[in-house]
Protein backbone atom coordinates (compact mmCIF):
# COMPACT_ATOMS: atom_id res chain seq x y z
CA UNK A 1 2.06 -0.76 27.69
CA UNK A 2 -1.05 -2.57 26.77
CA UNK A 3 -1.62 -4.02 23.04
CA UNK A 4 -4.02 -1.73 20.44
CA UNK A 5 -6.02 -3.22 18.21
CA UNK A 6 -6.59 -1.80 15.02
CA UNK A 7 -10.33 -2.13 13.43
CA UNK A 8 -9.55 -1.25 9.27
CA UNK A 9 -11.84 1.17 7.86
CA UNK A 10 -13.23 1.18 4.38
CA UNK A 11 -10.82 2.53 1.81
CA UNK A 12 -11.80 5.66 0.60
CA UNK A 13 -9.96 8.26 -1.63
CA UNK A 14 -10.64 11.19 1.36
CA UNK A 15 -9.67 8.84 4.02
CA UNK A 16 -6.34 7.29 2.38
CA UNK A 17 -5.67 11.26 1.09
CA UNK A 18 -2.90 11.91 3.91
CA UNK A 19 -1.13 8.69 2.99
CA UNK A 20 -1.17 8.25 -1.09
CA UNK A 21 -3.41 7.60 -3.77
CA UNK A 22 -6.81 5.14 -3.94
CA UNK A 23 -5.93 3.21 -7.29
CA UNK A 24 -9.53 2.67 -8.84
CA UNK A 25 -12.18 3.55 -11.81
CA UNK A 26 -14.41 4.68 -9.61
CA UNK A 27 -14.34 8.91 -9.74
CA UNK A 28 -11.81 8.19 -12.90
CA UNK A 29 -13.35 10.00 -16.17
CA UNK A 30 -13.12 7.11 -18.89
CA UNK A 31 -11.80 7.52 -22.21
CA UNK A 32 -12.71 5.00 -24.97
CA UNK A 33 -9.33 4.29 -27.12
CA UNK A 34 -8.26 1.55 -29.37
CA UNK A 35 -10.95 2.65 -32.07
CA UNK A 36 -13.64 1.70 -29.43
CA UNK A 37 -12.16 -1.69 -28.15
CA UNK A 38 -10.64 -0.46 -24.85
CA UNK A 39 -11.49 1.96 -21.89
CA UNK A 40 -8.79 3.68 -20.23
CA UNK A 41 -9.11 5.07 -16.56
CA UNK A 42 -6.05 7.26 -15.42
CA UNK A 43 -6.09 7.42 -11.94
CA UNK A 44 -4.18 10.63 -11.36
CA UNK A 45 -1.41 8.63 -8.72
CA UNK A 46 1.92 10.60 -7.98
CA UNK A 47 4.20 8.34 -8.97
CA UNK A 48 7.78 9.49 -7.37
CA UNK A 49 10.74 7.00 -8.78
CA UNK A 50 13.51 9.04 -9.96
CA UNK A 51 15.33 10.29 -6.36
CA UNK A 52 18.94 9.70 -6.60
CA UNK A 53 19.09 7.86 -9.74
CA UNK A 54 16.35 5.87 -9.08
CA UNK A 55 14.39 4.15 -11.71
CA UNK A 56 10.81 3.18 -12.76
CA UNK A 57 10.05 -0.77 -11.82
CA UNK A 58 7.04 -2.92 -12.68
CA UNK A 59 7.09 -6.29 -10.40
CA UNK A 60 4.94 -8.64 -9.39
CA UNK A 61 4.72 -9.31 -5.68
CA UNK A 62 3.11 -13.16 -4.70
CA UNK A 63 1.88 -11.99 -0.62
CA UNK A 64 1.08 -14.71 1.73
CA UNK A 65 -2.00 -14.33 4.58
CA UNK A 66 -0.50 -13.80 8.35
CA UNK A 67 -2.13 -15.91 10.62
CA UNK A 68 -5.28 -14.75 12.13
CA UNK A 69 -5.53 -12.51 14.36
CA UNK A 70 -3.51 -9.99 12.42
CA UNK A 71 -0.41 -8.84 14.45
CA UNK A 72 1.56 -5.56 13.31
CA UNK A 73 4.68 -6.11 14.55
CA UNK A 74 6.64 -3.39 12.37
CA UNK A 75 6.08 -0.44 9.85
CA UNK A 76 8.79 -0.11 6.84
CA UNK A 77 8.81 3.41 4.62
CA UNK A 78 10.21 4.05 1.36
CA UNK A 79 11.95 8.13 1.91
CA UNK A 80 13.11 8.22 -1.85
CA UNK A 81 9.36 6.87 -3.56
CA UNK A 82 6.35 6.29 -4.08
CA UNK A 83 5.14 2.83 -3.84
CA UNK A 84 1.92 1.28 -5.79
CA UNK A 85 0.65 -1.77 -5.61
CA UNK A 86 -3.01 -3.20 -7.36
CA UNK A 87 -4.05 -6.89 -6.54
CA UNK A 88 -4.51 -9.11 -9.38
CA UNK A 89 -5.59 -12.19 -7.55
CA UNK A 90 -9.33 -10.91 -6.65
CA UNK A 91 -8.97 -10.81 -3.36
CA UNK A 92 -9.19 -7.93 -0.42
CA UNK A 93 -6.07 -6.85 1.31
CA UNK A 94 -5.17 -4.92 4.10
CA UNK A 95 -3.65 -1.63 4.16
CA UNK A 96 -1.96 0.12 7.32
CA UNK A 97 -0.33 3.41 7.39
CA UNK A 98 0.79 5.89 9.20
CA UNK A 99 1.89 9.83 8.28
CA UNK A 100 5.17 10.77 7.51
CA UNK A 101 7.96 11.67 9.87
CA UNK A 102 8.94 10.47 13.21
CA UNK A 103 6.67 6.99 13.52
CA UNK A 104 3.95 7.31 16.43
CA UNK A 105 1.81 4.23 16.78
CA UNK A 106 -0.78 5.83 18.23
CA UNK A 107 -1.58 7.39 14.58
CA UNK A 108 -1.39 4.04 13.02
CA UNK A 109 -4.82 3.16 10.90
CA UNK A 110 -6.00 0.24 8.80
CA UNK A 111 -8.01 0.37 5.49
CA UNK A 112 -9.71 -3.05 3.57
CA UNK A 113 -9.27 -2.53 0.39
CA UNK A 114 -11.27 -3.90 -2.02
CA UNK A 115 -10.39 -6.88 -5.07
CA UNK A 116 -10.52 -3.59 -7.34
CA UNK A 117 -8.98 -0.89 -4.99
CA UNK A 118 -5.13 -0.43 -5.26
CA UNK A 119 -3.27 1.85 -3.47
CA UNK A 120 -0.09 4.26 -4.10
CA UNK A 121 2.00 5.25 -1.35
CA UNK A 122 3.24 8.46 -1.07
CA UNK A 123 7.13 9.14 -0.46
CA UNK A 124 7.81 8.60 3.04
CA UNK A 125 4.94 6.98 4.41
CA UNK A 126 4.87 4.91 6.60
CA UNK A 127 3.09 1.47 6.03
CA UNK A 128 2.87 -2.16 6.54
CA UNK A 129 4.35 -4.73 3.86
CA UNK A 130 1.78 -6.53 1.55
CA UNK A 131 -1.32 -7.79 4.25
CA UNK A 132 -3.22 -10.57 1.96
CA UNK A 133 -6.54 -11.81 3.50
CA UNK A 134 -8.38 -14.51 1.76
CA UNK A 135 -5.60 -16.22 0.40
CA UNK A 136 -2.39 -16.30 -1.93
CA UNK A 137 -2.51 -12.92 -3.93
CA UNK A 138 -0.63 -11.53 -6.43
CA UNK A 139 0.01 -8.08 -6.86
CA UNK A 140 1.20 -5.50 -9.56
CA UNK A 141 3.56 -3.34 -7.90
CA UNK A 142 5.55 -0.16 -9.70
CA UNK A 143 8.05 1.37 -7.40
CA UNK A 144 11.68 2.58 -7.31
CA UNK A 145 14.95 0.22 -8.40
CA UNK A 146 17.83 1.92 -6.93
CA UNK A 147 20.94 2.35 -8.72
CA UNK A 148 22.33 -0.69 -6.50
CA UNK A 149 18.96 -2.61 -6.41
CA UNK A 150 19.35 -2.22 -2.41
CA UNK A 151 16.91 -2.86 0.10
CA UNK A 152 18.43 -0.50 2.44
CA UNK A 153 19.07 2.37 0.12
CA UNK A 154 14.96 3.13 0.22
CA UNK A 155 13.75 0.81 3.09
CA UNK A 156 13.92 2.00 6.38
CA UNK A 157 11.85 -0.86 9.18
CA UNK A 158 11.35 0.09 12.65
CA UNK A 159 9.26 -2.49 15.16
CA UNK A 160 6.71 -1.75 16.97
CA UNK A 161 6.51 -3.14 20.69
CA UNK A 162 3.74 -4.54 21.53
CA UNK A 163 2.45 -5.32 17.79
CA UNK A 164 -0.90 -3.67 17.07
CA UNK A 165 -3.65 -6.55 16.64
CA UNK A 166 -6.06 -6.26 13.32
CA UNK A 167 -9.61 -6.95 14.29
CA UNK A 168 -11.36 -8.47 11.51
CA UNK A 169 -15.46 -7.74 10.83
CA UNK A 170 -16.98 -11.24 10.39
């Protein structure tokens, strides 16, 4: 079976509609609050935390750059949540997915997201873990702490043989 190579797309709210939720203020109707001091964007996301006694969580997540090229060697999914995460570092990052169900890496797809893009993963979908390009970044994540605070209980990993390859736009 010969390698793929995956060429990441810009992230769009159509495009990333099968897979979650584009966290941005773009297309987000501002509010002014806080007597005229602050402007709120809600960003409509699905957030899904509360499966079998599941709870909200707000983390930060510190994600290290892969060395170049890019290799997607396995795709994890969270059955029980959603899963959102919104860089705080400045930086782009990386997003692949794939639809729920039964993994196929032929329907495998990357997104860059931008310094002011986040993204919310729907229940079930299946995705990469945290792809950091230009450096350390930091990342505000919300998702789902178990009643057991388990990886497995809402993790499941499969690998993917041969790993896709990321090819990068100079």
């Amino acid at each position: 079976m010969s390698q793929r190579t995956l060429i990441p797309r810009p992230l769009t709210a159509a495009a990333f509609a099968p897979f979650g939720d584009v966290l941005s203020v773009i297309d987000c109707t501002p509010k002014t609050i806080n007597y005229g001091n602050t402007v709120r964007y809600d960003t409509g996301a699905a957030l899904n935390l509360d499966a079998q006694s599941g709870r909200p969580g707000i983390s930060i997540f510190r994600a290290t750059p892969l060395a170049k090229p890019i290799k997607i060697a396995l795709m994890e999914r969270h059955p029980l949540s959603s899963q959102a995460f919104y860089p705080l570092s400045g930086h782009p990052f990386l997003v692949v997915v794939a639809p729920k169900g039964d993994l196929d890496p032929a329907n495998i797809c990357a997104f860059l997201a931008t310094p002011d893009q986040g993204v919310n993963y729907h229940p079930g979908v299946w995705h990469h873990y945290l792809l950091a390009l230009d450096g350390v970044s930091d990342f505000l994540v919300v998702d789902r702490l178990g009643s057991q605070n388990s990886k497995t209980e809402n993790c499941d990993e499969l690998p993917l043989s041969p790993p896709l390859v990321v090819e990068m736009s100079q």
